[in-house]
Protein backbone atom coordinates (compact mmCIF):
# COMPACT_ATOMS: atom_id res chain seq x y z
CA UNK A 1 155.68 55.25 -2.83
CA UNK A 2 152.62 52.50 -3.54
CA UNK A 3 150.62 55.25 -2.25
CA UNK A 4 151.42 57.88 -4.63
CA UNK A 5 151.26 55.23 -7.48
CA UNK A 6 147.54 54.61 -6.56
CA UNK A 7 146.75 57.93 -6.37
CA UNK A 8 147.99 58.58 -10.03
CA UNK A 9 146.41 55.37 -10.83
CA UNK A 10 143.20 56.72 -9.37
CA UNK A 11 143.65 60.12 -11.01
CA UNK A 12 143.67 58.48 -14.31
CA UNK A 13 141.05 56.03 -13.65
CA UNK A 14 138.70 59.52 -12.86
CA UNK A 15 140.29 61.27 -15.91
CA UNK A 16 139.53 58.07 -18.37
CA UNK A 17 136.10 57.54 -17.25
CA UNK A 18 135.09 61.06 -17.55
CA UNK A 19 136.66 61.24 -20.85
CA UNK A 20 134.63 57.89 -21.93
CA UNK A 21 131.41 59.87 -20.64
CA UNK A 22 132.03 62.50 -22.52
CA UNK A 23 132.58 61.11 -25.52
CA UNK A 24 129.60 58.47 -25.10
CA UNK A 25 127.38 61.68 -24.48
CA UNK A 26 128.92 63.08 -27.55
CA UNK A 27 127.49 59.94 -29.45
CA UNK A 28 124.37 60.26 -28.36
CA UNK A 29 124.11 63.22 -29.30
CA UNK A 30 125.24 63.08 -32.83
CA UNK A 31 123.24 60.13 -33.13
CA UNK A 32 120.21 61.98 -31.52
CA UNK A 33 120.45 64.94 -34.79
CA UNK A 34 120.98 62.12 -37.32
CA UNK A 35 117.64 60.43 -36.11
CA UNK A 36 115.81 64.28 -35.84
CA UNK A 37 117.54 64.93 -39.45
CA UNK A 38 115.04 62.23 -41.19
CA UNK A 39 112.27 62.56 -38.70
CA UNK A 40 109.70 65.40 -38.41
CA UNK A 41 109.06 66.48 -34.56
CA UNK A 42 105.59 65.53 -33.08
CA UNK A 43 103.41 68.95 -32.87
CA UNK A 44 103.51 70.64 -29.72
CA UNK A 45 100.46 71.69 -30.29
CA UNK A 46 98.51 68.48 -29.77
CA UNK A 47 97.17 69.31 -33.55
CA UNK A 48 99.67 66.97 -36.21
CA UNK A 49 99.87 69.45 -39.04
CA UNK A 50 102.25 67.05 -40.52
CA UNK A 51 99.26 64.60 -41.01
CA UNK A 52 97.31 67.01 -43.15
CA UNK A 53 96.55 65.06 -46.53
CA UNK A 54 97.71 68.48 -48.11
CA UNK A 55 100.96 66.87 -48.05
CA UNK A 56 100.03 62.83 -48.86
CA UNK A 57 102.66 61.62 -51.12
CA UNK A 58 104.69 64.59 -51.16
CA UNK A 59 107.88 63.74 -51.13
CA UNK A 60 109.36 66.14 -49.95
CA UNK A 61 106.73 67.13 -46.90
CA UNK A 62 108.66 65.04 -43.74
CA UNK A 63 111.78 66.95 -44.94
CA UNK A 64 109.95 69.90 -45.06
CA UNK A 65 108.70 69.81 -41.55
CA UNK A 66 111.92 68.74 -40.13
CA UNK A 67 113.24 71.73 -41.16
CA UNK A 68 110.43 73.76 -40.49
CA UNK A 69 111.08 72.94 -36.92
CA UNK A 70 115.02 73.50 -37.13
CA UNK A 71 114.72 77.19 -38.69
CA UNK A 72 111.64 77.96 -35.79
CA UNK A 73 115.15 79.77 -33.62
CA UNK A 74 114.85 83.62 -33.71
CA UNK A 75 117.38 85.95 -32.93
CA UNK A 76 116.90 89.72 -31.10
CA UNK A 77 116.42 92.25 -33.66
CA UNK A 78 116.38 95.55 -32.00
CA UNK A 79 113.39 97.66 -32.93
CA UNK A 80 110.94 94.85 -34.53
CA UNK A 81 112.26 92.08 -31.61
CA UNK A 82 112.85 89.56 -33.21
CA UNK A 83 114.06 87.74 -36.54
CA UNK A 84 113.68 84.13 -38.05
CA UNK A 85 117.16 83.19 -37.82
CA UNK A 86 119.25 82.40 -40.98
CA UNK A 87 119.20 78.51 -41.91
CA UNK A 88 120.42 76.45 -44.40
CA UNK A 89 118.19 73.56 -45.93
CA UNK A 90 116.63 71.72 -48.65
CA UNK A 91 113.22 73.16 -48.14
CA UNK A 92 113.52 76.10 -46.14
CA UNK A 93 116.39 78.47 -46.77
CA UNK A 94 116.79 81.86 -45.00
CA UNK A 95 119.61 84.62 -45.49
CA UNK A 96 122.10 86.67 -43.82
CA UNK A 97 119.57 89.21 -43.91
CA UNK A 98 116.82 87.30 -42.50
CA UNK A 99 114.76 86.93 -45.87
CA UNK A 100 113.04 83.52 -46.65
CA UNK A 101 114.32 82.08 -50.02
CA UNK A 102 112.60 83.51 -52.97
CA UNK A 103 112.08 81.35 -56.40
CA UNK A 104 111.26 82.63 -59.66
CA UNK A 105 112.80 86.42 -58.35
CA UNK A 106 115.41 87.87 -60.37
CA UNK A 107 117.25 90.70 -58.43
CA UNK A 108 120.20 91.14 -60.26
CA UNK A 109 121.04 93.96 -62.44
CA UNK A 110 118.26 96.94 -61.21
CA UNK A 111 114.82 95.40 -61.95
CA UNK A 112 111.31 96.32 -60.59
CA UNK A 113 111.37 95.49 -57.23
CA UNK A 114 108.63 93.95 -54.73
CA UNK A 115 108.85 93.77 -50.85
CA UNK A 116 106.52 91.49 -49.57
CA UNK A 117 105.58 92.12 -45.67
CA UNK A 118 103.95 89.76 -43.58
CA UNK A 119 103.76 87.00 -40.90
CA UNK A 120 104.40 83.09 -40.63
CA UNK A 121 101.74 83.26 -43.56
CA UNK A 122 104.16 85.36 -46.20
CA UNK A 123 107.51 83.46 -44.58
CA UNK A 124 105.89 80.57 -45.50
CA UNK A 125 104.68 78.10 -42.75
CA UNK A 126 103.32 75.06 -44.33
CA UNK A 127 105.18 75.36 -47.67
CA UNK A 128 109.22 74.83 -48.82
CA UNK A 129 110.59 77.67 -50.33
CA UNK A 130 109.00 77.17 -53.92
CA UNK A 131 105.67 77.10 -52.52
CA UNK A 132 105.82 80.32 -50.53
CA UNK A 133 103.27 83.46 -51.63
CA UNK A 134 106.20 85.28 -52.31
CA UNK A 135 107.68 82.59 -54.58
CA UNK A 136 104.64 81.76 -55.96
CA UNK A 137 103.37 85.46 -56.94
CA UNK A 138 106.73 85.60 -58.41
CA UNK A 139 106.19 82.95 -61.28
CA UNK A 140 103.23 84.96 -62.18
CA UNK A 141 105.26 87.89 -62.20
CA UNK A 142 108.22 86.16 -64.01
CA UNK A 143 109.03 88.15 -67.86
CA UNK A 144 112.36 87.58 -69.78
CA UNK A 145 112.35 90.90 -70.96
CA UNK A 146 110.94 92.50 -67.63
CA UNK A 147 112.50 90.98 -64.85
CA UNK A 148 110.74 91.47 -61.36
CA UNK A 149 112.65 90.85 -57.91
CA UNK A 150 110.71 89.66 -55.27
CA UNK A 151 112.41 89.94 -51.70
CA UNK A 152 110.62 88.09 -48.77
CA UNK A 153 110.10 90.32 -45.48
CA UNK A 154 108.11 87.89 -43.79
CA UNK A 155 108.60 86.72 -39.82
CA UNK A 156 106.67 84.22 -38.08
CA UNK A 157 104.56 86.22 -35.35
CA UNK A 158 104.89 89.83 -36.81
CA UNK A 159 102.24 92.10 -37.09
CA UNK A 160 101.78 95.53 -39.25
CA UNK A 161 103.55 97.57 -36.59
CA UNK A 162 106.65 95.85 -36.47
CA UNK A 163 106.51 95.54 -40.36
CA UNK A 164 105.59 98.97 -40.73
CA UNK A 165 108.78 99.47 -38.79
CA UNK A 166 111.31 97.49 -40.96
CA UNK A 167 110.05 98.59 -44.06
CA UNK A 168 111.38 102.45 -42.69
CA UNK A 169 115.03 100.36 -41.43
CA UNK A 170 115.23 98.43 -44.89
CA UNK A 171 114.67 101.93 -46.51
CA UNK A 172 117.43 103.21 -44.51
CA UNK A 173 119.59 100.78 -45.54
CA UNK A 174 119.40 99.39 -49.07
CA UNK A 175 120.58 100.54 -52.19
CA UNK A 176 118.17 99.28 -53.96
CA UNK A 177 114.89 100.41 -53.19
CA UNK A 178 111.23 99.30 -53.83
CA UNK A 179 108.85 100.07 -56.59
CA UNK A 180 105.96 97.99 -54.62
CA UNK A 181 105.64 96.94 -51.11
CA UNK A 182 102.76 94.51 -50.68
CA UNK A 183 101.38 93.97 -47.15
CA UNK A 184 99.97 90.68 -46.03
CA UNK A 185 98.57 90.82 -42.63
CA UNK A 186 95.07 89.82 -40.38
CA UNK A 187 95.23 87.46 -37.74
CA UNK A 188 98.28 88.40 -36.03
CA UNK A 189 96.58 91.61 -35.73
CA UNK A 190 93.65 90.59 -34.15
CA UNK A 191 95.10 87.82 -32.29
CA UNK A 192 97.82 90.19 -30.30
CA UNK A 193 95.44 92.59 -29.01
CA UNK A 194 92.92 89.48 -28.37
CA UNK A 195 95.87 87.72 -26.25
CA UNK A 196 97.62 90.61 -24.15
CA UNK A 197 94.79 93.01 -23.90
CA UNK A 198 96.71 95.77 -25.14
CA UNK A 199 96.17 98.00 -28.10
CA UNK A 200 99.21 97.98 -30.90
CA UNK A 201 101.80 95.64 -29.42
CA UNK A 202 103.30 92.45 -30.62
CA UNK A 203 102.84 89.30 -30.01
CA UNK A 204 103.70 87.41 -26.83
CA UNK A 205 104.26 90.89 -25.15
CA UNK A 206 103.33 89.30 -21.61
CA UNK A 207 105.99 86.77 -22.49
CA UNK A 208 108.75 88.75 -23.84
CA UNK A 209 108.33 92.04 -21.07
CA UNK A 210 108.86 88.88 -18.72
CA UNK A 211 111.81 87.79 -19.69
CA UNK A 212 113.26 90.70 -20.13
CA UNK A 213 112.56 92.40 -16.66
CA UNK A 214 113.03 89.27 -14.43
CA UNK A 215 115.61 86.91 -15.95
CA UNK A 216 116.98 86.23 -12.11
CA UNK A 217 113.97 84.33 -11.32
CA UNK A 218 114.73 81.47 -13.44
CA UNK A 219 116.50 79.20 -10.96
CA UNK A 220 119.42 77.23 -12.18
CA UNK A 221 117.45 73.54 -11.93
CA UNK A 222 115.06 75.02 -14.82
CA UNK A 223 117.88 76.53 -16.46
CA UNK A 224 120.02 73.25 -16.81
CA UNK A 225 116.39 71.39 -17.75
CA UNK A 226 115.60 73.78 -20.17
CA UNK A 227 119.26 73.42 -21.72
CA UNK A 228 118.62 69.28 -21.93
CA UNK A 229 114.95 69.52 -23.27
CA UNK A 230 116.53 71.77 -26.26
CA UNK A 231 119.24 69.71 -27.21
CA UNK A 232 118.79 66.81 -29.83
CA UNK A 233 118.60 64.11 -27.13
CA UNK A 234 115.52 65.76 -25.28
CA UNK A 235 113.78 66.49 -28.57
CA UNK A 236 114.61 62.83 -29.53
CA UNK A 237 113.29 61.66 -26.30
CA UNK A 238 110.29 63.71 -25.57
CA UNK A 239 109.41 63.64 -29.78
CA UNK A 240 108.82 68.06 -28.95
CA UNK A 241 109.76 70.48 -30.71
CA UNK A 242 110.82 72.95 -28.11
CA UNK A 243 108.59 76.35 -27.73
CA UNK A 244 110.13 79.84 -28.48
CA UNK A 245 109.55 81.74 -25.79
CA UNK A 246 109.49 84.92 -28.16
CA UNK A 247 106.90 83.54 -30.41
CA UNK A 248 105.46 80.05 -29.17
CA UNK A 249 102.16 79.73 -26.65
CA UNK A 250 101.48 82.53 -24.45
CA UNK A 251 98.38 83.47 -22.66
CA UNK A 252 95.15 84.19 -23.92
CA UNK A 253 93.19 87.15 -22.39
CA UNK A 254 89.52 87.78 -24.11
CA UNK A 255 89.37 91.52 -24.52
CA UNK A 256 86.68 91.37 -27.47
CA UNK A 257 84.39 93.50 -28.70
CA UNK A 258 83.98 96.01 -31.41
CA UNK A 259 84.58 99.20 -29.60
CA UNK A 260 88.34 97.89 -28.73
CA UNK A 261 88.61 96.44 -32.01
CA UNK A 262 87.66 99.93 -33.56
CA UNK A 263 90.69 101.51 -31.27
CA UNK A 264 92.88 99.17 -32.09
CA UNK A 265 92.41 99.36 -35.41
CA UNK A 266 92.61 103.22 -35.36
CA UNK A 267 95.65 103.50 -33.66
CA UNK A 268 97.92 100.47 -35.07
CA UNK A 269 97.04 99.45 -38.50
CA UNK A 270 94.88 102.68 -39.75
CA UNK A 271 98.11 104.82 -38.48
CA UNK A 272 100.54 102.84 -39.94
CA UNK A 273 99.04 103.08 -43.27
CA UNK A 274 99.40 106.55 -43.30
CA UNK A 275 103.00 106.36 -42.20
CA UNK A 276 103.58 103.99 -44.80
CA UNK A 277 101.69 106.89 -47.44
CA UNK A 278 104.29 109.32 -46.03
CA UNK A 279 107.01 106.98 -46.87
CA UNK A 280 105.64 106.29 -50.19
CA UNK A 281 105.87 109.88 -51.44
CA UNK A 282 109.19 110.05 -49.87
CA UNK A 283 110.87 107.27 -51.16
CA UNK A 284 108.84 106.74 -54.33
CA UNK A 285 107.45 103.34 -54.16
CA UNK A 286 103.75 102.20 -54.26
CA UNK A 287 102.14 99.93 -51.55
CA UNK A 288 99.16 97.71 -51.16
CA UNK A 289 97.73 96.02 -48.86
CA UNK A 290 95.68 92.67 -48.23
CA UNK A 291 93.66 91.23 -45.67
CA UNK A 292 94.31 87.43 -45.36
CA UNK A 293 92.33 84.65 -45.34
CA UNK A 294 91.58 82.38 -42.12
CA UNK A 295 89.78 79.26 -41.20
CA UNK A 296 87.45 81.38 -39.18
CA UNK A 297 86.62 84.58 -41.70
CA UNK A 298 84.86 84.20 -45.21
CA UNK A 299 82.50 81.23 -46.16
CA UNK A 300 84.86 78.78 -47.39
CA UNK A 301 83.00 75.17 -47.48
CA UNK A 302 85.07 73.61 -44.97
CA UNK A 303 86.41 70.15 -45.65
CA UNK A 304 86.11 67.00 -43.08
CA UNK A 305 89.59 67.56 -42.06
CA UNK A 306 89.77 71.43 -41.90
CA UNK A 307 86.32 71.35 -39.71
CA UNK A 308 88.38 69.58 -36.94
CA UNK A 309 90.79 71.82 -37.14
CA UNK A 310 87.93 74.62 -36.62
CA UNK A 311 86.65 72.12 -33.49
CA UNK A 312 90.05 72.20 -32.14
CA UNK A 313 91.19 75.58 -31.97
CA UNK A 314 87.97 77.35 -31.49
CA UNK A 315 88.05 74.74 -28.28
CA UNK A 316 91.12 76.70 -27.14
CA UNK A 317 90.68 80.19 -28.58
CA UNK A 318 86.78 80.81 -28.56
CA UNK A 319 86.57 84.13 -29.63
CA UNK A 320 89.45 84.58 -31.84
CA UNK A 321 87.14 84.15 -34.90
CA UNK A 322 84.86 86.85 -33.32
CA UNK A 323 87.80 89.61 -32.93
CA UNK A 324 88.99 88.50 -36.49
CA UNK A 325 85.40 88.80 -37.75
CA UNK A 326 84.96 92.25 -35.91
CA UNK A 327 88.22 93.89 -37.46
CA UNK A 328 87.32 92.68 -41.17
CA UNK A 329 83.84 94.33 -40.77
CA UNK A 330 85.15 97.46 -39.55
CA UNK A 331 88.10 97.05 -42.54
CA UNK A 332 85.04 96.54 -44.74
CA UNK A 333 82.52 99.81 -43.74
CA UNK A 334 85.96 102.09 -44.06
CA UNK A 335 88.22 100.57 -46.23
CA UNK A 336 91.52 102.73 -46.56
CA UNK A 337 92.95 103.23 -49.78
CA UNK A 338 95.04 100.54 -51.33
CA UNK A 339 93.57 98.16 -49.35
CA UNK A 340 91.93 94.83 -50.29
CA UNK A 341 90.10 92.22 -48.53
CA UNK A 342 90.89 88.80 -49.65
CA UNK A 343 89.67 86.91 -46.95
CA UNK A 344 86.91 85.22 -49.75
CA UNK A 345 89.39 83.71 -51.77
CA UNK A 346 89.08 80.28 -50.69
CA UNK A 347 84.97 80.69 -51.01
CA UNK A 348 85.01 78.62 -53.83
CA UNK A 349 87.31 75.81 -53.09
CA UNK A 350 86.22 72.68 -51.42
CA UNK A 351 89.53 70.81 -51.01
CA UNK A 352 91.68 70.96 -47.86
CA UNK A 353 93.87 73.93 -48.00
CA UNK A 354 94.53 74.94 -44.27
CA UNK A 355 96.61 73.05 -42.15
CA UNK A 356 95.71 74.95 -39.01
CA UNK A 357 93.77 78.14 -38.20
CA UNK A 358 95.75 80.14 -40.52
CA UNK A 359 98.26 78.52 -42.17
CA UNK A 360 97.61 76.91 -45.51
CA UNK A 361 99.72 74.55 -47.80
CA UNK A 362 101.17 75.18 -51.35
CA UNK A 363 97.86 74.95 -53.11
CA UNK A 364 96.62 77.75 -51.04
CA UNK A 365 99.26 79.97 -51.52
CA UNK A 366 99.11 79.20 -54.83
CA UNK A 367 95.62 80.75 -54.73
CA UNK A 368 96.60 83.64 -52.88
CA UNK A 369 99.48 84.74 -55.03
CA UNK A 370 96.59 84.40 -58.27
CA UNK A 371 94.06 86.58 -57.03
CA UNK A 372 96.99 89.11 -54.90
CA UNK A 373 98.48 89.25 -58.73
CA UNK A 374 95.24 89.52 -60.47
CA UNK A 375 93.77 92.92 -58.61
CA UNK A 376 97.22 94.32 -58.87
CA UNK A 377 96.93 93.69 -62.33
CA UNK A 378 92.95 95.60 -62.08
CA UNK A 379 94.46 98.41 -60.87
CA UNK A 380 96.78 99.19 -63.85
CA UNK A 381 100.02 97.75 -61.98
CA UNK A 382 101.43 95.42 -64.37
CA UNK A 383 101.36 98.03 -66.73
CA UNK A 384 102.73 100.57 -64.38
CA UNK A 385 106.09 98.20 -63.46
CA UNK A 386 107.07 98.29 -67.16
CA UNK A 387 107.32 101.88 -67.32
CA UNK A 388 108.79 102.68 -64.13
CA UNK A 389 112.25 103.17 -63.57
CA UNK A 390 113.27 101.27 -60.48
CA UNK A 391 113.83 103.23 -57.72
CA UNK A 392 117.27 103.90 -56.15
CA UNK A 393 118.67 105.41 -53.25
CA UNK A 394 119.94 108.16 -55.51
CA UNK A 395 116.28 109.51 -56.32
């Protein structure tokens, strides 16, 4: 009979301390996310974007990047791959439908309507919600008596194709159609051909095809460390934000020169452009398209700051700048129609406004949204929008 008592005794002694580990680990954990909640990750980049002087005495930046990092998760999106997944913040807000937060948009009722298409540069990387092109070319857009909704397409990593292909599943879908889709693309263009050596696939392909055909190689040790890295204890710990494997680092493989630039060129972003012409007349919307700005393209004076950004990546991606420089030319000597090349705009501004290769901070947008607004306007379009009946999945 002592015998069975001490094995109870011992069963509850097991049952207790496992219970008191549990709960300690649940501690640490909730006190790992308060600590991340008011502290921006370290870059895992090596380059500390949060150290820019874009955002000195912004008081809002450190929230801003913290949530930056918590909205980086995508979800699978079948045909485009993947999505930005919905979040909830201060700064950064995204939707049930995967759209970034607009400002200054008015979509209720049936106004003019403007899909903005993009990468991490129309989502918004470097910017809270207010800041965003999107939001920003909204305010200029902004009437009383003319309302203009401005929906945010943008996902970090996309390039024309995969845009090219929402636009046709959004069409599908919504009942309220576009009078204007504005595309926003460039270096995710050049840079996804530049990394996998492949013409007209997206970003990461290497990566993703990976995962996807050999997801029994991962052994279970990498598995389980993989699992603690991501939780808020191993970000606390190693100050990392964790990579996306759908969107984060992958290889680099220099295929550059102009003849593949031409092809790739041809057969991804000329194409789509006529798809999207074909989808135009069908649907009865009008489109542009721009050509973005990057550290490497135009003949911005560069800063102090932004040349060391220049040092570092062109330290890690030599000929990026090269294959960018190569497909704007080419854009240039056949320019399709309704297309613009705005890689200039920062020509005449000496300040800081990139905070990496591509990405640039509110000011920037700022000046992107002015001069996106202002050739629109050129071309008759403000003028158009106030006579046009919005469009409708009845017409």
């Amino acid at each position: 009979m002592p015998e069975v008592k001490r094995s109870h005794l011992l069963f509850y002694n097991i049952c207790f301390a496992c219970c008191f580990v549990f709960l300690a680990l649940v501690l640490v954990e909730l006190g790992s996310a308060a600590v991340l909640r008011f502290r921006a990750p370290k870059p895992a980049s090596g380059l500390d974007r949060t150290a820019s002087s874009i955002y000195r005495g912004k008081p809002w930046a450190e929230q801003y990047w913290y949530e930056d990092g918590a909205a980086g998760k995508v979800t699978y999106q079948s045909y485009v791959v993947w999505k930005q997944s919905p979040y909830a913040g201060q700064q950064v807000n995204v939707d049930a439908d995967f759209h970034r937060k607009t400002l200054n948009s008015d979509c209720s009722g049936h106004p003019y309507t403007v899909w903005m298409f993009g990468g991490s540069t129309i989502w918004g990387t470097g910017s809270p919600d207010e800041a965003t092109i999107p939001s920003q070319f909204a305010a200029l857009t902004a009437r009383p008596d003319a309302p203009v909704c401005v929906v945010n397409f943008g996902q970090t990593g996309w390039r024309n194709t995969q845009e090219v292909i929402e636009l046709m599943l959004a069409l599908k879908r919504t009942q309220q159609r576009p009078n204007l889709v504005i595309f926003y693309d460039g270096f995710n263009d050049g840079y996804s051909f530049y990394q996998s050596g492949k013409i007209d696939v997206h970003m990461n392909y290497d990566q993703v095809r990976a995962q996807l055909e050999r997801p029994s190689q991962q052994s279970l040790a990498r598995s389980l460390l993989t699992f603690l890295l991501s939780t808020h204890t191993g970000r606390l710990i190693t100050g990392v934000r964790p990579q996306n494997s759908f969107i984060d680092g992958g290889s680099v493989s220099p295929y550059t020169n102009e003849a593949d630039a031409k092809a790739d060129l041809q057969v991804s972003y000329f194409a789509n452009l006529n798809i999207v012409k074909d989808l135009a007349a069908q649907y009865g919307f009008e489109y542009t398209c721009f050509w973005q700005p990057t550290l490497f393209a135009g003949h911005k004076p560069l800063s102090p700051e932004e040349e060391k950004v220049r040092q570092y990546f062109s330290s890690r991606i030599e000929e990026t700048d090269v294959e960018y420089r190569q497909m704007s030319n080419l854009l240039k000597a056949g320019a399709p129609p309704h297309f613009f090349d705005i890689s200039n705009v920062f020509d005449g501004t000496r300040d800081t406004v990139f905070v990496d290769f591509v990405h640039v901070g509110p000011e920037g947008n700022k000046l992107v949204a002015a001069r996106i607004y202002s050739l629109l306007q050129q071309a008759g379009w403000r003028s158009k929008s106030a006579k046009k009946a919005p469009a409708s999945a009845d017409n």
